[in-house]
Protein backbone atom coordinates (compact mmCIF):
# COMPACT_ATOMS: atom_id res chain seq x y z
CA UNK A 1 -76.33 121.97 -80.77
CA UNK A 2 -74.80 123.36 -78.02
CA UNK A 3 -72.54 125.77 -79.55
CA UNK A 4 -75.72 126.77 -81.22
CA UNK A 5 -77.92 127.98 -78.29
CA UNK A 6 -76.58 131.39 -77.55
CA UNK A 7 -77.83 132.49 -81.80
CA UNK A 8 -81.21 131.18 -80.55
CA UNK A 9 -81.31 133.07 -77.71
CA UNK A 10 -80.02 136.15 -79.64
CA UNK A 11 -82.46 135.52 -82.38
CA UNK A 12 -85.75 134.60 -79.81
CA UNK A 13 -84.75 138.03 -77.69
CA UNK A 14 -84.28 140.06 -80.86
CA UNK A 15 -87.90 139.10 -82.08
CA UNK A 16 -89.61 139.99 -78.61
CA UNK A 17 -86.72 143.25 -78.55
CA UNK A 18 -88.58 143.90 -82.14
CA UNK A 19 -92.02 143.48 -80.75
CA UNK A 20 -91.98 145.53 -77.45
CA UNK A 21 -89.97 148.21 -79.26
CA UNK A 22 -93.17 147.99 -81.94
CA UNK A 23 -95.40 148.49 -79.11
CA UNK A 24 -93.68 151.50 -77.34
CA UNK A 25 -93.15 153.44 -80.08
CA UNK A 26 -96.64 152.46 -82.48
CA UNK A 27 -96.15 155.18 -84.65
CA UNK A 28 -93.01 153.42 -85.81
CA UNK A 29 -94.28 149.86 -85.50
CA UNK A 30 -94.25 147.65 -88.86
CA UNK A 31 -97.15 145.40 -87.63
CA UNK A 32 -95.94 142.20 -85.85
CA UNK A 33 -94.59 140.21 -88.34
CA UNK A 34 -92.49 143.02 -89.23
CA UNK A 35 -91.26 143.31 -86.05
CA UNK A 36 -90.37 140.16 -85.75
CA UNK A 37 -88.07 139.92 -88.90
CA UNK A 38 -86.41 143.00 -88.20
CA UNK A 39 -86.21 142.44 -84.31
CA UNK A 40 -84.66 138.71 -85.21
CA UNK A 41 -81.84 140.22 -87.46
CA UNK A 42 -81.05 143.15 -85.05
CA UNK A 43 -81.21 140.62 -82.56
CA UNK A 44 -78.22 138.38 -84.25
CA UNK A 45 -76.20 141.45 -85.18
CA UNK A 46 -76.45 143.05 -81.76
CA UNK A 47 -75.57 139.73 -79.75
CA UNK A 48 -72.47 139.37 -82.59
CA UNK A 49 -71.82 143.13 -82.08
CA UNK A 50 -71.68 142.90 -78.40
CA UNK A 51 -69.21 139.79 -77.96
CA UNK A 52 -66.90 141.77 -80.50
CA UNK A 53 -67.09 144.66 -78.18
CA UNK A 54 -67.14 143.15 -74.44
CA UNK A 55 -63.88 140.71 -75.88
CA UNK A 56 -63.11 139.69 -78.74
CA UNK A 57 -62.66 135.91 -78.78
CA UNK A 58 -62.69 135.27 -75.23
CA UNK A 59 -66.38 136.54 -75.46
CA UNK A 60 -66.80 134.38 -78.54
CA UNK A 61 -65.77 131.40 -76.49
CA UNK A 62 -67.58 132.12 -73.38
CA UNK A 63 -70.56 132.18 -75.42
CA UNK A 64 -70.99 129.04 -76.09
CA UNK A 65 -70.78 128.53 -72.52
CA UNK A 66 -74.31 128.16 -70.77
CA UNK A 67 -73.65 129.80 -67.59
CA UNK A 68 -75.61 132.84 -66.51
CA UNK A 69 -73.62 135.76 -67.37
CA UNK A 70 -73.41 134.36 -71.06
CA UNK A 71 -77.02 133.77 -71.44
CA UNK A 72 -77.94 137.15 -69.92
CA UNK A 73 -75.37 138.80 -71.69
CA UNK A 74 -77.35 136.74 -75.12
CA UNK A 75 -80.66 138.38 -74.01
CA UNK A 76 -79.66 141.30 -73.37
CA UNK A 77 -77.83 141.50 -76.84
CA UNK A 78 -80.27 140.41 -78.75
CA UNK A 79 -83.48 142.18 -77.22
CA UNK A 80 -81.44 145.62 -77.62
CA UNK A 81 -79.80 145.17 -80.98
CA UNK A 82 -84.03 143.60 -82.13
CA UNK A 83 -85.38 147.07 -80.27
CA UNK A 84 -82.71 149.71 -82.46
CA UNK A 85 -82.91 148.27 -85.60
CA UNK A 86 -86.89 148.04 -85.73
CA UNK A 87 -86.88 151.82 -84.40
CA UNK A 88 -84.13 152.52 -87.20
CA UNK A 89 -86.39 150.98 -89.95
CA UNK A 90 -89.51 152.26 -88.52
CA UNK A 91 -88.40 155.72 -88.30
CA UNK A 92 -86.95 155.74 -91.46
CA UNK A 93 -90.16 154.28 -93.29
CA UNK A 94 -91.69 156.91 -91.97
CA UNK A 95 -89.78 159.80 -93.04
CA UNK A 96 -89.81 158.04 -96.40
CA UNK A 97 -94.00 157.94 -96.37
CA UNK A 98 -93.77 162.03 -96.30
């Protein structure tokens, strides 16, 4: 379960990433549920994306460490990578709605 806990983080971060992104930029926002979904897959692609670019597989392995640089770095990862890809989606719905 353990080696686990830093995807839940990502995911959990990437869902309220997807929500406060929603609710800065409402002309883009997909409602909350949409949010959500999008904000929980940009939130495990941006925490994967951001191990692969801080180090490779000595960021993979610290990962599923629990110490507080790895779970910030998890938030962090996930709430960012949730935020872009509901702004992608959102802006791109929109230009599609013209």
């Amino acid at each position: 379960m353990e080696e686990y806990l830093p995807l839940i983080i990502q995911l959990v971060s990437g869902a309220v990433g997807g929500n406060l992104a929603g609710s800065l930029m409402k002309k883009f926002s997909l409602g909350t549920l949409g949010n959500s979904i999008l904000g929980i897959l940009g939130g495990g692609l941006g925490g994967q994306l951001l191990g692969m670019l801080v180090g490779g597989a000595e960021a993979a392995e610290a990962s599923t460490s629990m110490d507080l640089s790895s779970i910030l770095g998890s938030v962090a990862g996930g709430g960012v990578g949730g935020g872009v890809l509901m702004a992608i989606v959102g802006m791109i719905k929109k230009a599609m709605s013209k």
